[in-house]
Protein backbone atom coordinates (compact mmCIF):
# COMPACT_ATOMS: atom_id res chain seq x y z
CA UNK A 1 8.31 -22.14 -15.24
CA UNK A 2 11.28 -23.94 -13.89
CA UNK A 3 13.14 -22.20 -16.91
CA UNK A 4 12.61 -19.35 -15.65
CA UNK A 5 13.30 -19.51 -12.71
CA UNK A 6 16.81 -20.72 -13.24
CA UNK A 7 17.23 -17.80 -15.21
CA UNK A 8 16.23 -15.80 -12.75
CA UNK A 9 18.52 -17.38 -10.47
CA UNK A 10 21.35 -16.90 -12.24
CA UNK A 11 20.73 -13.41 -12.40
CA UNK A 12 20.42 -12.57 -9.06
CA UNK A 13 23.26 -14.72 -8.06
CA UNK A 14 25.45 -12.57 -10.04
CA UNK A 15 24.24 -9.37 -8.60
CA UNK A 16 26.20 -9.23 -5.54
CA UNK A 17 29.71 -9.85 -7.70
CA UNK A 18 28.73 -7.14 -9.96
CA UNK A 19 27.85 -4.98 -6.66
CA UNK A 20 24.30 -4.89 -6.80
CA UNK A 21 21.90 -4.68 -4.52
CA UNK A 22 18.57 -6.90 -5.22
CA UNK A 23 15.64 -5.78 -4.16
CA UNK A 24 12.27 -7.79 -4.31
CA UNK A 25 8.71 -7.00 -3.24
CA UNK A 26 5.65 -9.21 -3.73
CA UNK A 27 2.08 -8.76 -1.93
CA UNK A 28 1.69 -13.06 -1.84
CA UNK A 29 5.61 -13.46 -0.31
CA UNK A 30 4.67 -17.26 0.09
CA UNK A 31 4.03 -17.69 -3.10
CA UNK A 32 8.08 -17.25 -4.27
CA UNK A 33 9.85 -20.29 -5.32
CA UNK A 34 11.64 -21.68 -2.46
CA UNK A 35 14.73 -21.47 -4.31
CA UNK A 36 14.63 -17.95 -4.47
CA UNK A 37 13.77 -17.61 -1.08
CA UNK A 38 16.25 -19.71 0.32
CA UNK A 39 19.03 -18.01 2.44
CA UNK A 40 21.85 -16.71 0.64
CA UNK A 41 19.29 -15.61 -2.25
CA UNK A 42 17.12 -13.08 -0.12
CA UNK A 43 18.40 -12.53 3.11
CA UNK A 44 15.82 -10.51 4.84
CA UNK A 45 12.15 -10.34 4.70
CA UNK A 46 10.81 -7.03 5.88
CA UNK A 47 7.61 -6.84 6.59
CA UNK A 48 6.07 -3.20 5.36
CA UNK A 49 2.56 -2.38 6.93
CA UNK A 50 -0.69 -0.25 5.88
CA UNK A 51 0.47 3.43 6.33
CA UNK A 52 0.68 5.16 9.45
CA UNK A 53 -1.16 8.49 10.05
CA UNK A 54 1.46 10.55 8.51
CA UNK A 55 1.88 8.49 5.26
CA UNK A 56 -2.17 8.18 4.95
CA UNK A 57 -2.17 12.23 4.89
CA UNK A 58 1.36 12.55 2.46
CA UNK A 59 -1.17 9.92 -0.04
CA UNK A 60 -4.23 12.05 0.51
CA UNK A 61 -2.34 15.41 -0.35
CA UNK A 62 -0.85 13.88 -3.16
CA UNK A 63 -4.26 12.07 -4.67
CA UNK A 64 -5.84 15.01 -4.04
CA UNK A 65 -3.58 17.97 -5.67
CA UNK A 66 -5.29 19.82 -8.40
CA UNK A 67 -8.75 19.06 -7.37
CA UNK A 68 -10.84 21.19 -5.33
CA UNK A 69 -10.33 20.37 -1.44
CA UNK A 70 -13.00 22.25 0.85
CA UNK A 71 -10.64 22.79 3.89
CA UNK A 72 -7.15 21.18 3.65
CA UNK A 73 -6.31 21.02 6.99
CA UNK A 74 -9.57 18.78 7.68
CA UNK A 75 -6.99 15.95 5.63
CA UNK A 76 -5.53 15.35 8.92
CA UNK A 77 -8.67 14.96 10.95
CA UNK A 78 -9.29 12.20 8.17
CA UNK A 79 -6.26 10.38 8.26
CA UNK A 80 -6.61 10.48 12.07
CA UNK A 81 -9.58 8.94 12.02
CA UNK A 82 -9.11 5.94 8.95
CA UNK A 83 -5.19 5.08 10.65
CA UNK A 84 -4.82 1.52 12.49
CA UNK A 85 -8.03 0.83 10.13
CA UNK A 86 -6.63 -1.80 7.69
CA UNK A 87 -6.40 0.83 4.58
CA UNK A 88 -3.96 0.05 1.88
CA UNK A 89 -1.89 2.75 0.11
CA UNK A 90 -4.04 1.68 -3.20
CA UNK A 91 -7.19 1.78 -0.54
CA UNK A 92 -6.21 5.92 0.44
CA UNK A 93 -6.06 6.91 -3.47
CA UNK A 94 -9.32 4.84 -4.47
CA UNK A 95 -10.71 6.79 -1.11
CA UNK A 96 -9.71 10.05 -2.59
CA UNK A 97 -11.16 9.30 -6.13
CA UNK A 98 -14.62 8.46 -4.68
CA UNK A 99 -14.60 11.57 -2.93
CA UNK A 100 -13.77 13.67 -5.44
CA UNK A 101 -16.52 11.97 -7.97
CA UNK A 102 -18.84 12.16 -5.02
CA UNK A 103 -18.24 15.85 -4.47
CA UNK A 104 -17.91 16.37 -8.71
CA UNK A 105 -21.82 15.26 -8.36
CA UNK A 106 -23.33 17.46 -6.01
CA UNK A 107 -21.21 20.45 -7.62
CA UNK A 108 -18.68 21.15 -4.25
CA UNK A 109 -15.33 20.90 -3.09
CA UNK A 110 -14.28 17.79 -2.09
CA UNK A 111 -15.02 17.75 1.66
CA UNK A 112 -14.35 15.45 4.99
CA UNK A 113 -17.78 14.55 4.51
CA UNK A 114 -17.12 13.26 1.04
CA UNK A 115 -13.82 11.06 2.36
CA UNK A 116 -15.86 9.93 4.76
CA UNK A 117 -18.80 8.73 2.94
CA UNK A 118 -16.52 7.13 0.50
CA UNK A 119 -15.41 4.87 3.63
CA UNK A 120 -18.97 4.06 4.73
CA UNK A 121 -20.36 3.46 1.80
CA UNK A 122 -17.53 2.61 -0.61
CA UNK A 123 -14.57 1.92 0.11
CA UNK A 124 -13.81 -0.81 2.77
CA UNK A 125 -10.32 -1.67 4.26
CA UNK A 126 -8.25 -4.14 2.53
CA UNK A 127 -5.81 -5.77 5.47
CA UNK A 128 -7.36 -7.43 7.62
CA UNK A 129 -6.12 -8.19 11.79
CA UNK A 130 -5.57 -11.91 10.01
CA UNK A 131 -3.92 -10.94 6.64
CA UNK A 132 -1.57 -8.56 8.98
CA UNK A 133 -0.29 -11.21 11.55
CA UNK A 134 0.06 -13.64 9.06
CA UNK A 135 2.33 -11.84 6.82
CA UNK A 136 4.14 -10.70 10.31
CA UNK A 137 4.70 -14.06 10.99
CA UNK A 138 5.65 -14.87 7.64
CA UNK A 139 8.74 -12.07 7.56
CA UNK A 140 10.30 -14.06 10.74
């Protein structure tokens, strides 16, 4: 391991010289070596959050394009309802796909209904109020 990190840290040293910008991004932050994390190395931590209404319905359009949507304008009512929630961009397209199989087995379009049965019965958020404020505090 130590190996490879001094690779690594060689290579990202040089990046800046060469005109590169590094860019890293890791769900478990904390768990970087400290000598990549040290200042100089990374130099800001930005903190990127669950999606906001308009990125939860810009998901569901996309995870949901080419399959059968009962009314598409009910995708907003949806996302307005699951926002602030704790739900993951992975979360929104696992949402979507157990709609759609839910709808695929009762022979309909994938409905409202169907997203919102995949949140009561399948599909539970994935941040937590705790998981959020600690990797807030953690990007200080």
């Amino acid at each position: 391991k130590a190996e490879e990190v001094n690779e690594w840290l060689v290579q990202i040293n040089n990046c800046a010289d060469r005109g590169i910008l590094f860019i890293a991004a890791s769900n478990e932050p904390w768990k970087i070596d400290e000598a990549v994390r040290r200042t100089g190395r990374i130099d800001k931590k930005i903190y990127v959050g669950p999606p906001d209404n308009g990125a939860i319905l810009e998901m569901l359009a996309h995870h949901l394009t080419g399959r059968p949507v009962q009314r598409e304008n009910d995708l907003g009512v949806f996302a307005q309802k699951i926002t602030g929630l704790g739900y993951s961009a992975s979360d929104i397209k696992v949402l979507a796909d157990e709609a759609a199989k839910m709808a695929l087995k009762c022979d309909a379009e994938i409905s409202i209904d169907h997203l919102m049965q995949a949140v009561a019965e399948r599909v539970p958020p994935s941040v937590t109020r705790e998981s959020e404020e600690f990797y807030l505090s953690f990007a200080e």
